[in-house]
N, C-alpha and C. Protein backbone atom coordinates (compact mmCIF):
# COMPACT_ATOMS: atom_id res chain seq x y z
N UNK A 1 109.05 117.72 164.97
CA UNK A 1 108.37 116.45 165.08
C UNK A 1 108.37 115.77 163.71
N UNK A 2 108.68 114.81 163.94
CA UNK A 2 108.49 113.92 162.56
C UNK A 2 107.47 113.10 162.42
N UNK A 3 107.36 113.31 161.03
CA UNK A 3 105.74 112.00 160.42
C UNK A 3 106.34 110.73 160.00
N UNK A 4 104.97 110.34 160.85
CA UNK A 4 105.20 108.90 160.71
C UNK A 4 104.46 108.20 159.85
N UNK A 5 104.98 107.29 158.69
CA UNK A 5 104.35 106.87 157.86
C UNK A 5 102.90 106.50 158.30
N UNK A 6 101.65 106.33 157.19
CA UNK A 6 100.24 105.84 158.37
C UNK A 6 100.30 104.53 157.90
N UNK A 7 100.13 103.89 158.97
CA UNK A 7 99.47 102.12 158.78
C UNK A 7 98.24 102.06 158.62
N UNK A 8 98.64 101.03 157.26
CA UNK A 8 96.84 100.77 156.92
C UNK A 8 96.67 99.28 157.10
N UNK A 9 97.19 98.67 158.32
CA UNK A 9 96.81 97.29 158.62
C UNK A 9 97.92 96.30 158.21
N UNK A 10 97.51 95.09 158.39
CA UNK A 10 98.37 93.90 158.07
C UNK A 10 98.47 93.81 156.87
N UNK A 11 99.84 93.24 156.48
CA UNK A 11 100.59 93.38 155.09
C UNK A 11 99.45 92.23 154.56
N UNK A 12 99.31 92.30 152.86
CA UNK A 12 98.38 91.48 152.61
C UNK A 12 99.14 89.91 152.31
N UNK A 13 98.08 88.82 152.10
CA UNK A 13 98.65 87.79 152.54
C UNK A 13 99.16 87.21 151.31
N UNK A 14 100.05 86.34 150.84
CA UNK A 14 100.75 85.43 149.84
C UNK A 14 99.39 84.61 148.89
N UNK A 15 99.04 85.10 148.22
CA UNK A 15 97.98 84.97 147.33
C UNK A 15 98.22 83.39 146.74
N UNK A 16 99.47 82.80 146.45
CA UNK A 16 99.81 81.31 146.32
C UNK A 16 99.54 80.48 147.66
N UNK A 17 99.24 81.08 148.86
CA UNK A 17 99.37 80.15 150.08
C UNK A 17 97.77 80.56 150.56
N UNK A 18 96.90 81.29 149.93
CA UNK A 18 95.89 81.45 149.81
C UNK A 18 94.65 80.25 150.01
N UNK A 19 94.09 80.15 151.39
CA UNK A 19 93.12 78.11 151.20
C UNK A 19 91.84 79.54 151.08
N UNK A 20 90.89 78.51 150.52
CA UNK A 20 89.23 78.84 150.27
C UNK A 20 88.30 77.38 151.42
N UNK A 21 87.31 78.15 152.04
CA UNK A 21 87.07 76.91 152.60
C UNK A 21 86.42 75.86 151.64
N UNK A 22 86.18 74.63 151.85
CA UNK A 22 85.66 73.45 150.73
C UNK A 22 85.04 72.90 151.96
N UNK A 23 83.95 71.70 150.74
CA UNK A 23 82.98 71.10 151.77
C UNK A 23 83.40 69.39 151.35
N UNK A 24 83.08 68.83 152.48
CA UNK A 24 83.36 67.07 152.07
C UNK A 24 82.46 66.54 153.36
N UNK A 25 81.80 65.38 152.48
CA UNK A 25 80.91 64.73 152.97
C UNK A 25 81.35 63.42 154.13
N UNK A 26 81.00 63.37 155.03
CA UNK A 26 81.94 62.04 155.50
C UNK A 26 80.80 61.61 156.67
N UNK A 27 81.04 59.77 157.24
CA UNK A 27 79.55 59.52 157.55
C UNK A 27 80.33 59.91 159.30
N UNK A 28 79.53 59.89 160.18
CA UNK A 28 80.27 60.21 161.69
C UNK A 28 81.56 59.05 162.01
N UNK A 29 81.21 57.73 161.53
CA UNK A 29 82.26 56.33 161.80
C UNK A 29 83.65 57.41 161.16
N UNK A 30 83.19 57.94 159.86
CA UNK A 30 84.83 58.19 158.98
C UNK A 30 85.15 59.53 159.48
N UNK A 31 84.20 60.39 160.07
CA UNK A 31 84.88 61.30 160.35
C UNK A 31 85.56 61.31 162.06
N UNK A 32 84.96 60.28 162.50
CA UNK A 32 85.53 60.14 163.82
C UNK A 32 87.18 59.60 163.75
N UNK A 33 87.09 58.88 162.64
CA UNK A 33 88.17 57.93 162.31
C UNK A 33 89.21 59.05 161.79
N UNK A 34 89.09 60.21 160.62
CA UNK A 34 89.82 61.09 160.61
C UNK A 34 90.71 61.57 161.69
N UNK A 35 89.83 61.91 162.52
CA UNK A 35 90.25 63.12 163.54
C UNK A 35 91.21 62.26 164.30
N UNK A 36 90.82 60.67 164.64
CA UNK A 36 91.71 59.75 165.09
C UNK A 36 93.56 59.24 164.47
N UNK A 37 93.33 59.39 163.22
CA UNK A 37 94.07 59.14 162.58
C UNK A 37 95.10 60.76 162.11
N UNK A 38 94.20 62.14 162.30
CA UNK A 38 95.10 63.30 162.56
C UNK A 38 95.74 63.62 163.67
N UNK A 39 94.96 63.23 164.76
CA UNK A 39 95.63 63.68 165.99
C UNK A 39 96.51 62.65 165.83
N UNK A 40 96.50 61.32 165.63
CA UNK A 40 97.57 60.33 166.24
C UNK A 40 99.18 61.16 165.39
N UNK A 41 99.08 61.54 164.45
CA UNK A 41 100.37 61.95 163.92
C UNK A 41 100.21 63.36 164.44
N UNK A 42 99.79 64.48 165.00
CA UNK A 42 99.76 65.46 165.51
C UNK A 42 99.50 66.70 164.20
N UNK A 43 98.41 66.37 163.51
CA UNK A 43 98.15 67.06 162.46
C UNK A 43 96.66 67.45 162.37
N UNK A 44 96.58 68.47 161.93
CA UNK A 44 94.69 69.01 162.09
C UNK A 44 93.89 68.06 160.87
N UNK A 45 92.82 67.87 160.83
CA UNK A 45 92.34 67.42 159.89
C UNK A 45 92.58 67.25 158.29
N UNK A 46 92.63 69.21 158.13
CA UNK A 46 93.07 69.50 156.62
C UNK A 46 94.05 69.08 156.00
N UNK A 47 95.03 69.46 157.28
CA UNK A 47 96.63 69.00 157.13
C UNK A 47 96.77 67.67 156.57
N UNK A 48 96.20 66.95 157.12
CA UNK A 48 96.29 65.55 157.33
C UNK A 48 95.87 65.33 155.66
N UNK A 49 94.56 65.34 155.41
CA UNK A 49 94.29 64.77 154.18
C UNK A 49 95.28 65.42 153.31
N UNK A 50 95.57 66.69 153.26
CA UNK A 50 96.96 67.45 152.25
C UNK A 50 97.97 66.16 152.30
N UNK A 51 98.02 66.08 153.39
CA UNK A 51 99.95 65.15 153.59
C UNK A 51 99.52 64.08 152.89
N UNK A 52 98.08 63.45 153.22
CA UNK A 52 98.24 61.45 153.14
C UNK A 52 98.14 61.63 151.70
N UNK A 53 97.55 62.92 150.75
CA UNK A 53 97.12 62.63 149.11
C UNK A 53 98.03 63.04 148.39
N UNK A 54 99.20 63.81 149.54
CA UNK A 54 100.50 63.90 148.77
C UNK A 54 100.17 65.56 147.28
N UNK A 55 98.84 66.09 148.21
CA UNK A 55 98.27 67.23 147.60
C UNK A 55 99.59 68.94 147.55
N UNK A 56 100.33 68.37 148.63
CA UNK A 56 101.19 69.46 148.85
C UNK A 56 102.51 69.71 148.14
N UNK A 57 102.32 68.03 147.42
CA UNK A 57 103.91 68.38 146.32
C UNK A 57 103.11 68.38 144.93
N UNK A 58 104.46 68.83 144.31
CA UNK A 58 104.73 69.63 143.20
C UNK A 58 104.25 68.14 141.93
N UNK A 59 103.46 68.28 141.15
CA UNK A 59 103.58 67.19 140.30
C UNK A 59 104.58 66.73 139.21
């Protein structure tokens, strides 16, 4: 019989692609308006503000 290496769970994750949650204030009009303006391009909230602030490229 042969041994089988032991698994100790899921490989750990890319420490650069690493999010922390954050908090932002927004009144119900702007956050309704978010969610309007993420879904219309088919993007989650977070996503969305990443893409429109251009947070995801390289400076």
């Amino acid at each position: 019989m042969e041994d089988k290496p032991k698994r100790t769970g899921r490989p750990p994750k890319d420490q650069t692609r690493h999010k922390r949650s954050r908090t932002l204030s927004f009144t119900d009009a702007e956050y309704d308006k978010l969610e309007r303006l993420a879904t219309a391009v088919g993007l989650g909230r977070s996503e969305y503000i990443i893409e429109k602030l251009g947070l995801d490229k390289e400076d």
